[in-house]
PDB file of N, CA and C in Angstrom:
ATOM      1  N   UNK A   1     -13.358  31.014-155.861  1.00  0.00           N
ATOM      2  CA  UNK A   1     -12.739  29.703-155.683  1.00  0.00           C
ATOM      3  C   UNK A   1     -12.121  29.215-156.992  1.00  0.00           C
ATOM      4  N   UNK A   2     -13.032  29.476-158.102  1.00  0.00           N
ATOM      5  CA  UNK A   2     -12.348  29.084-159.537  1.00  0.00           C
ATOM      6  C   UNK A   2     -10.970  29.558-159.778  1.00  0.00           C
ATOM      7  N   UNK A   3     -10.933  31.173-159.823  1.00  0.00           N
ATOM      8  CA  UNK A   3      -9.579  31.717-159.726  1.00  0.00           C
ATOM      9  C   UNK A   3      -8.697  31.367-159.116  1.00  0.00           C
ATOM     10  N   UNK A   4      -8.733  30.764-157.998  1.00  0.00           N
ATOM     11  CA  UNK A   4      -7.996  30.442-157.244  1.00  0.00           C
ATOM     12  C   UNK A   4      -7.516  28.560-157.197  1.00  0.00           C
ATOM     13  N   UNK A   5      -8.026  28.357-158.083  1.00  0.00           N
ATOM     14  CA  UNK A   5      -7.730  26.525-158.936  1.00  0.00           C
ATOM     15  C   UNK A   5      -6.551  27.382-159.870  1.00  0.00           C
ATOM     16  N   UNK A   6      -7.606  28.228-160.749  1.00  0.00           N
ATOM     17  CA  UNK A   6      -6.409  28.591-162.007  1.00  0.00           C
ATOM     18  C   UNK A   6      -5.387  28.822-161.467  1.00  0.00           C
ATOM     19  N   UNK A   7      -5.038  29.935-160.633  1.00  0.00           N
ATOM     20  CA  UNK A   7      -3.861  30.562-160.130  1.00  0.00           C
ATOM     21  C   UNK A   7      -2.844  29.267-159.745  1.00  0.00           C
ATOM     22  N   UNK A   8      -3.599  27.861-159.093  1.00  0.00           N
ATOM     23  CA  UNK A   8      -2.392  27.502-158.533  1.00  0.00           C
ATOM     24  C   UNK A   8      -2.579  26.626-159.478  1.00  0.00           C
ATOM     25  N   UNK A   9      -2.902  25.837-160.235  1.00  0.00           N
ATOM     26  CA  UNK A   9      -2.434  24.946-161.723  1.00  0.00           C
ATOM     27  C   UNK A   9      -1.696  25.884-162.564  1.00  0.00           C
ATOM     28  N   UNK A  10      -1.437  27.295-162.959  1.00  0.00           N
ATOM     29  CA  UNK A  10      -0.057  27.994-163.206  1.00  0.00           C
ATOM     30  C   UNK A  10       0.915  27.205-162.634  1.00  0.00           C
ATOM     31  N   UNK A  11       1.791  26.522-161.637  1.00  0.00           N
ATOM     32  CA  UNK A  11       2.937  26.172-161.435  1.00  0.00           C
ATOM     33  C   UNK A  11       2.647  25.220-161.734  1.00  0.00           C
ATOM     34  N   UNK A  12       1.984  24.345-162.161  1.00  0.00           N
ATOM     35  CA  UNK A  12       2.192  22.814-162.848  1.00  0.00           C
ATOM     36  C   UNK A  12       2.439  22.977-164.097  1.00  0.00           C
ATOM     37  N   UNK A  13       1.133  23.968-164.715  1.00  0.00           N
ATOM     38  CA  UNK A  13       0.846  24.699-166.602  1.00  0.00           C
ATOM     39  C   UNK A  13       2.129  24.924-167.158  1.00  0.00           C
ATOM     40  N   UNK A  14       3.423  25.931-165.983  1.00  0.00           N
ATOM     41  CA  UNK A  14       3.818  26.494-166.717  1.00  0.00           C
ATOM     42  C   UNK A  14       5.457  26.268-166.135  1.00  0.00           C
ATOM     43  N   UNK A  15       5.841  25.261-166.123  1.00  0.00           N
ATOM     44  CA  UNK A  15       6.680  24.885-165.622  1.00  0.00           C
ATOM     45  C   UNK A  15       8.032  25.034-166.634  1.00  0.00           C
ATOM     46  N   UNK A  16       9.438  25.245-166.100  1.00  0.00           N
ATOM     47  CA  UNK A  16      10.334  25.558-166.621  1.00  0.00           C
ATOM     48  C   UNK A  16      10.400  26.903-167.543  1.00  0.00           C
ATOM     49  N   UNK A  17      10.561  26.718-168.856  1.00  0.00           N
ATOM     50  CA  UNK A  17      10.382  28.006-169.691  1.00  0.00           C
ATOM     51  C   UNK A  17       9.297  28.915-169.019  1.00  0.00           C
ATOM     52  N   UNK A  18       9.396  30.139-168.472  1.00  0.00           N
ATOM     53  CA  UNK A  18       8.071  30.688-167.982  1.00  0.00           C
ATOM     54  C   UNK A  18       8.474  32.055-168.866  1.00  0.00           C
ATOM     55  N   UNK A  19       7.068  32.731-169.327  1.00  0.00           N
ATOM     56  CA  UNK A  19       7.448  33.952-169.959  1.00  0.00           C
ATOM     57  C   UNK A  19       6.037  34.594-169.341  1.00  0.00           C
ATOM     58  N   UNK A  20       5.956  35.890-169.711  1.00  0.00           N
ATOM     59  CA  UNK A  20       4.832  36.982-169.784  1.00  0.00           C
ATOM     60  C   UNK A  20       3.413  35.872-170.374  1.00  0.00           C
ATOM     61  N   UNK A  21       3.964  36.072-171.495  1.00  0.00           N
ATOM     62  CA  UNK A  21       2.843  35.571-172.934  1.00  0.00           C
ATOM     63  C   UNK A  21       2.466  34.115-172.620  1.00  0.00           C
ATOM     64  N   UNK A  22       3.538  33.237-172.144  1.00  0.00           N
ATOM     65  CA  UNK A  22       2.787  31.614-171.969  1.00  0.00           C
ATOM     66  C   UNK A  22       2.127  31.932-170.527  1.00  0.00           C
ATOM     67  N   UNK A  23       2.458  32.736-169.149  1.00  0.00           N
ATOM     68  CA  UNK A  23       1.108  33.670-168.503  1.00  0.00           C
ATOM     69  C   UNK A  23      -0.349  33.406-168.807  1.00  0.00           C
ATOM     70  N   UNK A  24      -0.050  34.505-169.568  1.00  0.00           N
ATOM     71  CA  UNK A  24      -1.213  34.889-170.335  1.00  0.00           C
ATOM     72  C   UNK A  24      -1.988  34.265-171.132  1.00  0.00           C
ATOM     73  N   UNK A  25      -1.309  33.310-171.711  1.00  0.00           N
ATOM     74  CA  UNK A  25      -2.259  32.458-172.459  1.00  0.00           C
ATOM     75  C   UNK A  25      -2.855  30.994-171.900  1.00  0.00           C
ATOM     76  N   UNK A  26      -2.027  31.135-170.611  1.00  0.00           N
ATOM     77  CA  UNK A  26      -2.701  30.233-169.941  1.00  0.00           C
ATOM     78  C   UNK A  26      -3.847  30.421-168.866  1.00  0.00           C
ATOM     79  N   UNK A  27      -3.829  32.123-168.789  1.00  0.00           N
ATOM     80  CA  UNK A  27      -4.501  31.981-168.129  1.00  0.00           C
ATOM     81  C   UNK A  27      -5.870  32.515-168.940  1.00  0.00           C
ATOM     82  N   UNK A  28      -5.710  33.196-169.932  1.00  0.00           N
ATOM     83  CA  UNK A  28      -6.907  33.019-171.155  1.00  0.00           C
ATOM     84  C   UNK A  28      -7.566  31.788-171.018  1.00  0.00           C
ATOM     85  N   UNK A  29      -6.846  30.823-171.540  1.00  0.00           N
ATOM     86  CA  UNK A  29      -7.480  29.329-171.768  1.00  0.00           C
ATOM     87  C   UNK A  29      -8.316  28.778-170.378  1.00  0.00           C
ATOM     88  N   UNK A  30      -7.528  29.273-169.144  1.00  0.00           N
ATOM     89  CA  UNK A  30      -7.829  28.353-167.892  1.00  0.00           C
ATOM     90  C   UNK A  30      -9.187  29.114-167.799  1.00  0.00           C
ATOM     91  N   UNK A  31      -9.413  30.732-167.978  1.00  0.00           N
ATOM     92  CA  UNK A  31     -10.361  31.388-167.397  1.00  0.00           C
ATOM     93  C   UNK A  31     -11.384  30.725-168.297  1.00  0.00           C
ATOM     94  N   UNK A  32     -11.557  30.451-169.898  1.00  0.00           N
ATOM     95  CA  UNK A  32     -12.728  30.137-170.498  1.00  0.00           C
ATOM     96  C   UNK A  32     -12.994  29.036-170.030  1.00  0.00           C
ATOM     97  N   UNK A  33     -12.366  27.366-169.878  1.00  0.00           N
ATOM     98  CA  UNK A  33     -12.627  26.184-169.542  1.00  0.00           C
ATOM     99  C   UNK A  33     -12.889  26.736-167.887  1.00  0.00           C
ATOM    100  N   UNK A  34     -12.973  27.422-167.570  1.00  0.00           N
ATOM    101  CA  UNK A  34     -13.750  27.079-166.237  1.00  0.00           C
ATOM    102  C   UNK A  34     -15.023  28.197-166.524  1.00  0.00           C
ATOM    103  N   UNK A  35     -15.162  28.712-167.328  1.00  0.00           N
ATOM    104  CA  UNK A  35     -16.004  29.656-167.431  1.00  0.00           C
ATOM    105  C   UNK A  35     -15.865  30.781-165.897  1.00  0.00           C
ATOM    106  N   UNK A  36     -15.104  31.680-166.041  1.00  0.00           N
ATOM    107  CA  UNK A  36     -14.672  32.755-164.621  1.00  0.00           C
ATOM    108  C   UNK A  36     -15.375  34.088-165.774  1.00  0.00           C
ATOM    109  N   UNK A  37     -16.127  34.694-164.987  1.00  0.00           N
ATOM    110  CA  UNK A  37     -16.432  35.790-165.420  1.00  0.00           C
ATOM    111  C   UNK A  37     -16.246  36.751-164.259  1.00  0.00           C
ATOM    112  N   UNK A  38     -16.431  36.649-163.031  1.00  0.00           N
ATOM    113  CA  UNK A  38     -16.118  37.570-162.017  1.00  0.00           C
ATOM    114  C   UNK A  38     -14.976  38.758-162.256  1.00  0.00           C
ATOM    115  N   UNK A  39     -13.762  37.883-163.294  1.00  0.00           N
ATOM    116  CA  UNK A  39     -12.293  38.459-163.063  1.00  0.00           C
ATOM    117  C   UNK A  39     -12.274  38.773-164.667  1.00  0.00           C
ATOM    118  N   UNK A  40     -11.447  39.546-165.213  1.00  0.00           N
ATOM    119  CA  UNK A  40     -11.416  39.151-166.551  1.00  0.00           C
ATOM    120  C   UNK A  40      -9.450  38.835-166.714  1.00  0.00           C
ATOM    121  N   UNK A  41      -9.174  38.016-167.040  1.00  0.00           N
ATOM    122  CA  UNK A  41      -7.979  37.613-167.122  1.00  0.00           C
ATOM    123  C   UNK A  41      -7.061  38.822-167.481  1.00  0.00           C
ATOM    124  N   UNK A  42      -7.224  39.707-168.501  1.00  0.00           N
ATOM    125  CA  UNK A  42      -6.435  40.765-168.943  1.00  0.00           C
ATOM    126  C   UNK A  42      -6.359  41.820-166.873  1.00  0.00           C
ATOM    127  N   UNK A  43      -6.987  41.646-166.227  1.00  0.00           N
ATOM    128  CA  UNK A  43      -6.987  42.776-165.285  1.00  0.00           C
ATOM    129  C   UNK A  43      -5.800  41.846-164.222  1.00  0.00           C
ATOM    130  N   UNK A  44      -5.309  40.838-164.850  1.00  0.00           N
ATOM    131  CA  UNK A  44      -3.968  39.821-163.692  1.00  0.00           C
ATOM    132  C   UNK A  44      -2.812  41.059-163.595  1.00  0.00           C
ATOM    133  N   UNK A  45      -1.661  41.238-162.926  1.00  0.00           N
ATOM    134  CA  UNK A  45      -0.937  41.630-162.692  1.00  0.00           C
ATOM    135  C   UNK A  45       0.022  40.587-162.941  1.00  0.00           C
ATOM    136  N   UNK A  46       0.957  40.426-163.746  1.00  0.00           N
ATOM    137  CA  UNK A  46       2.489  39.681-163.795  1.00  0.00           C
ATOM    138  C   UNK A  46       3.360  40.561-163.908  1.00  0.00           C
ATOM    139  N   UNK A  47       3.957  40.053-162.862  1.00  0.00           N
ATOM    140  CA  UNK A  47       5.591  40.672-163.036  1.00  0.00           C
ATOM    141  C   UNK A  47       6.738  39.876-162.701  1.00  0.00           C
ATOM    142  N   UNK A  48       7.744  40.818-163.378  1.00  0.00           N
ATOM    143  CA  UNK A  48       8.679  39.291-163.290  1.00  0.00           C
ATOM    144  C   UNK A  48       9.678  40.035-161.805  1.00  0.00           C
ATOM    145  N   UNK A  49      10.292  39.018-160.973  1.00  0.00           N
ATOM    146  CA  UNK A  49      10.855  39.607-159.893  1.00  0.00           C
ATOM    147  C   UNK A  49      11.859  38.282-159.901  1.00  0.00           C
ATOM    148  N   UNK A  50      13.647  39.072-159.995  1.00  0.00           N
ATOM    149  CA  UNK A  50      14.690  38.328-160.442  1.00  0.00           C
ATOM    150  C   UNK A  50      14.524  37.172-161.433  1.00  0.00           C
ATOM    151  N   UNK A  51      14.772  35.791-160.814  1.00  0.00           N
ATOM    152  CA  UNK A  51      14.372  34.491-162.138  1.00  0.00           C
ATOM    153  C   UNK A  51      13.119  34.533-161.982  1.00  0.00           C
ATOM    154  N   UNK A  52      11.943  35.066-161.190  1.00  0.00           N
ATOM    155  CA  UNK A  52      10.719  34.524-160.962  1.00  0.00           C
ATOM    156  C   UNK A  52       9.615  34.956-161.294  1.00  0.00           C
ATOM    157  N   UNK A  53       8.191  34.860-161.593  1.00  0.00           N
ATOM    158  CA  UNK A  53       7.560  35.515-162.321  1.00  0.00           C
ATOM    159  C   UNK A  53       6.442  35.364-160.940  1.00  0.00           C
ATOM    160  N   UNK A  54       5.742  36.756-160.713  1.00  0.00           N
ATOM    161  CA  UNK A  54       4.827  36.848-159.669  1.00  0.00           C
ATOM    162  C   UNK A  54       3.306  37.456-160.496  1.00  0.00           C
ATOM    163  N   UNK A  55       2.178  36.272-159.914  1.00  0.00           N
ATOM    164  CA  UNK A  55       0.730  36.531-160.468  1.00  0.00           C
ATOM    165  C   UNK A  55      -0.021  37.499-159.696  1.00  0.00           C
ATOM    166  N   UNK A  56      -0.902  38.024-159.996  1.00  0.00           N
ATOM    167  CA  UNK A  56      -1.263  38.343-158.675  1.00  0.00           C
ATOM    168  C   UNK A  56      -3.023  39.007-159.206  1.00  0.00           C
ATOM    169  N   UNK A  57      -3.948  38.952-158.418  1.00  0.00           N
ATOM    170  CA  UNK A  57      -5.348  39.165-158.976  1.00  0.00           C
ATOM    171  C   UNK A  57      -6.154  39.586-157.337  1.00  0.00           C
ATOM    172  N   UNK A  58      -6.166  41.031-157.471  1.00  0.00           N
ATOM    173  CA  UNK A  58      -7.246  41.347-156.187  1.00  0.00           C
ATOM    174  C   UNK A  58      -8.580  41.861-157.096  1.00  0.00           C
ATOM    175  N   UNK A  59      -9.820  41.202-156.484  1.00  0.00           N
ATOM    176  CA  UNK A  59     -11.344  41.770-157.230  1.00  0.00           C
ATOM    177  C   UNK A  59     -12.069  41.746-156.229  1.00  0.00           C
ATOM    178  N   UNK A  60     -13.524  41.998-156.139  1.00  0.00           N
ATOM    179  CA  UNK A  60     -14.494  41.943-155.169  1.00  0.00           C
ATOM    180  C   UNK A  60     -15.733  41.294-155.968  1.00  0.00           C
ATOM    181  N   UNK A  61     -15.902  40.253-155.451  1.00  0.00           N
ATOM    182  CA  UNK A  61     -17.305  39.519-156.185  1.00  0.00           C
ATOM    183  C   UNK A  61     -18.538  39.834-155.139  1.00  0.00           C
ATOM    184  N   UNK A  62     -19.877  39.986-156.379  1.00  0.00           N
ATOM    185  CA  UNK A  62     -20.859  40.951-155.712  1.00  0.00           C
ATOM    186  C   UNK A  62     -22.129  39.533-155.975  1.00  0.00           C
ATOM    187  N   UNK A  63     -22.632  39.317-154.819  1.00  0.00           N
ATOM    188  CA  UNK A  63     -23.636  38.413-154.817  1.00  0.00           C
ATOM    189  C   UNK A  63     -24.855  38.920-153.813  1.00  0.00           C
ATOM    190  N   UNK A  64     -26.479  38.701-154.943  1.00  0.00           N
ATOM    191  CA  UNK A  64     -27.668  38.976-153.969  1.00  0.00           C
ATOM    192  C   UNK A  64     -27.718  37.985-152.879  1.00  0.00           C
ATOM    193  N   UNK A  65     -28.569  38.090-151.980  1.00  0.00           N
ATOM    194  CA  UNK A  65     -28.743  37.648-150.757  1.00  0.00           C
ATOM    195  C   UNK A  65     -30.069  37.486-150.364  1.00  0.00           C
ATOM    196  N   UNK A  66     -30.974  38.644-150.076  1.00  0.00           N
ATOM    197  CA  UNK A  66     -32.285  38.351-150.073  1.00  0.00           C
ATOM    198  C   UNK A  66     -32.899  39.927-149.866  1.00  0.00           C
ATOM    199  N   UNK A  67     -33.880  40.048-150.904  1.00  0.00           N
ATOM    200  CA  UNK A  67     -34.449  41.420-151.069  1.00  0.00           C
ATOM    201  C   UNK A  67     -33.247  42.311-151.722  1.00  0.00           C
ATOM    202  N   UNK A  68     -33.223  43.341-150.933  1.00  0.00           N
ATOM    203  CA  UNK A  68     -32.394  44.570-151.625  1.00  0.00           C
ATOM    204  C   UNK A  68     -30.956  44.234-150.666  1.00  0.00           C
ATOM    205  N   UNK A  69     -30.704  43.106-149.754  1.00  0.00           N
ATOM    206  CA  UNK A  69     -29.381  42.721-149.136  1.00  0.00           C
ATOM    207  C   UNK A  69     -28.146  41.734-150.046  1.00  0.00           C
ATOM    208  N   UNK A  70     -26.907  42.217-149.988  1.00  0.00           N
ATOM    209  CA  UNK A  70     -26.134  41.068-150.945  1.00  0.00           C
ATOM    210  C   UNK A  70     -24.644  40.892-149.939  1.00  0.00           C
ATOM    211  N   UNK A  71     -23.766  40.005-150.713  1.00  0.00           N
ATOM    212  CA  UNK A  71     -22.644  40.373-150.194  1.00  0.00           C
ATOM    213  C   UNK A  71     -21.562  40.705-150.968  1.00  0.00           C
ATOM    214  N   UNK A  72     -20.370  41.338-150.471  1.00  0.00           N
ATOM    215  CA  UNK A  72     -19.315  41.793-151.572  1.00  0.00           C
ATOM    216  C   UNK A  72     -18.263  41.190-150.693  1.00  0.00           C
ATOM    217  N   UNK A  73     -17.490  40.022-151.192  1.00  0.00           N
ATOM    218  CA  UNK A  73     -16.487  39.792-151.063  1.00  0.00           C
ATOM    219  C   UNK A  73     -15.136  40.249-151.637  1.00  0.00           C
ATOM    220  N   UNK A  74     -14.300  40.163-150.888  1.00  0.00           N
ATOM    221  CA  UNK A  74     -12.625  40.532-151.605  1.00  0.00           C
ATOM    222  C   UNK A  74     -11.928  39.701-151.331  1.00  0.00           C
ATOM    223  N   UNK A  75     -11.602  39.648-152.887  1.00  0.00           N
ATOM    224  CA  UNK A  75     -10.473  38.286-153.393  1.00  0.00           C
ATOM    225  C   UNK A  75      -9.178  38.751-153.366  1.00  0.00           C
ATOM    226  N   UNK A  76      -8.024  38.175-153.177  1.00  0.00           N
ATOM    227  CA  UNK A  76      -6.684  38.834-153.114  1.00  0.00           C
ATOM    228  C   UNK A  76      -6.296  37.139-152.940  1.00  0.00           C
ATOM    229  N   UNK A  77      -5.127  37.241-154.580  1.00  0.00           N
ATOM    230  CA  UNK A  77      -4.397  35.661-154.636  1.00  0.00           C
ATOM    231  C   UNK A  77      -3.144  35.920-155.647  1.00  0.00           C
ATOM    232  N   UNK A  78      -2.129  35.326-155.363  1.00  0.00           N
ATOM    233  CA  UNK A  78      -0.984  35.646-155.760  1.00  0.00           C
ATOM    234  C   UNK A  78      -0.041  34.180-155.667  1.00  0.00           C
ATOM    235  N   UNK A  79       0.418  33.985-156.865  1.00  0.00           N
ATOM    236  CA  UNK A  79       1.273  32.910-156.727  1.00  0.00           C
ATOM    237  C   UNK A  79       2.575  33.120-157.198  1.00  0.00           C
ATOM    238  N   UNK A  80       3.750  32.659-157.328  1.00  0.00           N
ATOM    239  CA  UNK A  80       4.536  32.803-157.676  1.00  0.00           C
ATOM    240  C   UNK A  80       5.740  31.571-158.406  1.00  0.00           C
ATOM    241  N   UNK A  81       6.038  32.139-159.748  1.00  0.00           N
ATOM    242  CA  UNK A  81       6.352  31.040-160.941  1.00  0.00           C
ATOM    243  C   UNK A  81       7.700  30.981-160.616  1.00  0.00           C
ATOM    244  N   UNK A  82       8.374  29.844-160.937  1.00  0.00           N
ATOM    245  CA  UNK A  82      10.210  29.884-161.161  1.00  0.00           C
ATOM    246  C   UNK A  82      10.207  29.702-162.231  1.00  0.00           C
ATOM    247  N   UNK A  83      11.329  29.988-162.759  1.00  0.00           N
ATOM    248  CA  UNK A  83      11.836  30.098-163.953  1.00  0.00           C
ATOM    249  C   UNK A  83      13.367  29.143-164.626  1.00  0.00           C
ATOM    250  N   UNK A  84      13.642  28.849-165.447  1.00  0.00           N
ATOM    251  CA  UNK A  84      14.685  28.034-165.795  1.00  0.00           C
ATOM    252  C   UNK A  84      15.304  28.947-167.079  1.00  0.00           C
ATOM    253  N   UNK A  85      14.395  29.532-167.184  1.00  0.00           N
ATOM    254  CA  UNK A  85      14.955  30.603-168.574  1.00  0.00           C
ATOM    255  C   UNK A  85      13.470  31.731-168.822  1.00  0.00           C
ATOM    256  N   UNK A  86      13.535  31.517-169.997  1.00  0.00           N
ATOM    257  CA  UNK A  86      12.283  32.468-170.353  1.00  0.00           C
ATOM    258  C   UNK A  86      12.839  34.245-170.418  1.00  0.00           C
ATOM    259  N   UNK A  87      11.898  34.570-170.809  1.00  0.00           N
ATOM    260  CA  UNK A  87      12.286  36.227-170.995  1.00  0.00           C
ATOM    261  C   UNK A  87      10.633  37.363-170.765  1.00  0.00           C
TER     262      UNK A  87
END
């Protein structure tokens, strides 16, 4: 659920100028202030597609349950940035 706050405060964070690196460093910053350890920010996927820059983060979070039972969920979230310039 955390990841998925960060991912979509990216289009507010990073509005107009969008690059690789302001990405990345936002999403550095977003992952420590929420404390996300599930994901590690370096494993995001950005790419840029025409003016637009696309996020994208699939993981599986592993939680006990009771005794030797847990569950493994799969995360899959992807947003997508516009651009006004940037490189």
């Amino acid at each position: 659920l955390n990841v998925s706050k960060v991912f979509d405060s990216l289009k507010s964070e990073t509005e107009g100028s969008v690059s690789a690196q302001s990405i990345r460093s936002s999403l550095e910053r977003r992952f420590g202030i929420d404390d996300i350890h599930s994901l590690d920010w370096h494993d995001v996927e950005i790419t840029r597609e025409g003016t637009a820059w696309t996020v994208h983060a699939a993981y599986d979070a592993q939680t006990p349950f009771i005794s030797n039972v847990g569950f493994v969920v799969h995360f899959e979230k992807t947003v997508t940035l516009s651009t006004t310039g940037g490189a």
